[in-house]
Protein backbone atom coordinates (compact mmCIF):
# COMPACT_ATOMS: atom_id res chain seq x y z
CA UNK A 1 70.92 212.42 127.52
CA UNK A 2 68.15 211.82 130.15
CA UNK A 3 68.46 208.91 132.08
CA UNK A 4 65.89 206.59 133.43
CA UNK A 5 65.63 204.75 136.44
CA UNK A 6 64.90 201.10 136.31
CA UNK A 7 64.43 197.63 138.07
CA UNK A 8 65.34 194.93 136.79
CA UNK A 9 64.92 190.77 137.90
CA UNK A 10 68.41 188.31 137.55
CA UNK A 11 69.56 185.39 138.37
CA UNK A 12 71.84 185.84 141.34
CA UNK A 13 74.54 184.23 139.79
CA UNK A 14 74.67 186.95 136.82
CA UNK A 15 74.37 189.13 139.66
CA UNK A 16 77.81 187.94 141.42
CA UNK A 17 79.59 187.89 137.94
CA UNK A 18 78.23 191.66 137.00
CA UNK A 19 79.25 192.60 140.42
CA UNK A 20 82.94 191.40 139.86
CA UNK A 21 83.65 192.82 136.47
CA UNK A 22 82.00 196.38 137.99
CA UNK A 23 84.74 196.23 140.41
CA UNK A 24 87.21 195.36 138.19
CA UNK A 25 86.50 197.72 135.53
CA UNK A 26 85.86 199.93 138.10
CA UNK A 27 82.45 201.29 136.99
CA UNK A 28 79.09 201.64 138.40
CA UNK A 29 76.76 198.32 138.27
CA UNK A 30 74.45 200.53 136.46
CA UNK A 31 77.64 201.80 134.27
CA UNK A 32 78.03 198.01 133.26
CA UNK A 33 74.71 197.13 132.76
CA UNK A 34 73.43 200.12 130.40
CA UNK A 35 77.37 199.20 128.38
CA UNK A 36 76.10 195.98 128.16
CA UNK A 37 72.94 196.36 127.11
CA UNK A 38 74.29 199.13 124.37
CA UNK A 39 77.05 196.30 122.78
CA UNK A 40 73.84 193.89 123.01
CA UNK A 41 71.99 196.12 120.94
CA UNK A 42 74.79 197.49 118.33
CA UNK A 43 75.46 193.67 117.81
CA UNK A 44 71.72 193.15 117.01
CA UNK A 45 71.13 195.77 114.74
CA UNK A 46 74.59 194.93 113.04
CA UNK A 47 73.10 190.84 112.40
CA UNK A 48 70.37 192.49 111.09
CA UNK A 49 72.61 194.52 108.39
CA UNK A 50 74.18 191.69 107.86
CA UNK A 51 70.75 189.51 106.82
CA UNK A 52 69.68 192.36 105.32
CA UNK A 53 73.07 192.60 103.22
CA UNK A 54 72.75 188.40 102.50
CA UNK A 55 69.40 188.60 101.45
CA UNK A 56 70.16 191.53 98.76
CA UNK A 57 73.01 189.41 97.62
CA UNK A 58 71.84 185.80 97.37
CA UNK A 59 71.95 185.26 94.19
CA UNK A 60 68.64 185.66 92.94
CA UNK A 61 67.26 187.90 90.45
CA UNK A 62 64.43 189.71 90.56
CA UNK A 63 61.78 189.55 87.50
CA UNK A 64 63.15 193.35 86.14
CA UNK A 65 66.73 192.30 86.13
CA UNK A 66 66.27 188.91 84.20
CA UNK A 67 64.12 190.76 81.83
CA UNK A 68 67.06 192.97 81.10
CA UNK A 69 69.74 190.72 81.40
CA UNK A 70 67.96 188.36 78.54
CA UNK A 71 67.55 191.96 76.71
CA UNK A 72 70.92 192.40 76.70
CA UNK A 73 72.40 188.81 75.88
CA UNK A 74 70.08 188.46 72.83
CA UNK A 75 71.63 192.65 71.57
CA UNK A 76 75.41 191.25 72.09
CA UNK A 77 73.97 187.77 70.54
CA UNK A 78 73.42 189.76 67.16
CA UNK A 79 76.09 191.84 67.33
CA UNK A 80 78.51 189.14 67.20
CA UNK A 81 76.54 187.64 64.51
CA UNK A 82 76.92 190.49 62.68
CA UNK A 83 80.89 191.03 63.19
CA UNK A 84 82.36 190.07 60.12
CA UNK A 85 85.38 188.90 61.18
């Protein structure tokens, strides 16, 4: 994978903290930014799965699927009308 070289502009005290777990995890600063930013961005795309996932499930029913379901509660209406028992 190529990698690109960047600059980026933060608040010092971000810096300090980024600069501490670097040395503890012993990794690069550039090591803990790009793993950051990757979790960041899996976490993102995963809320948006999950709104995605809410909004196909909330309940509602499109126009089609009414349309059918009334289709098929007035066929099982008449069949039980027509059980004899």
């Amino acid at each position: 994978m190529a990698q690109i070289k960047t600059a980026i502009s933060i608040d010092e005290t971000l810096f300090g903290q980024a600069e501490q777990v670097a040395q503890e995890l012993h990794m690069s600063r550039s090591a803990l930014y790009a793993r950051a930013l990757d979790e960041f961005l899996r976490k993102r795309a995963q809320g948006r799965l999950t709104e995605e996932l809410n909004a196909a499930y909330d309940g509602t029913i499109d126009p089609e699927d009414a349309l059918m379901l009334r289709g098929m509660r007035e066929r099982q209406r008449r069949m039980a009308d027509e059980d004899p028992w």
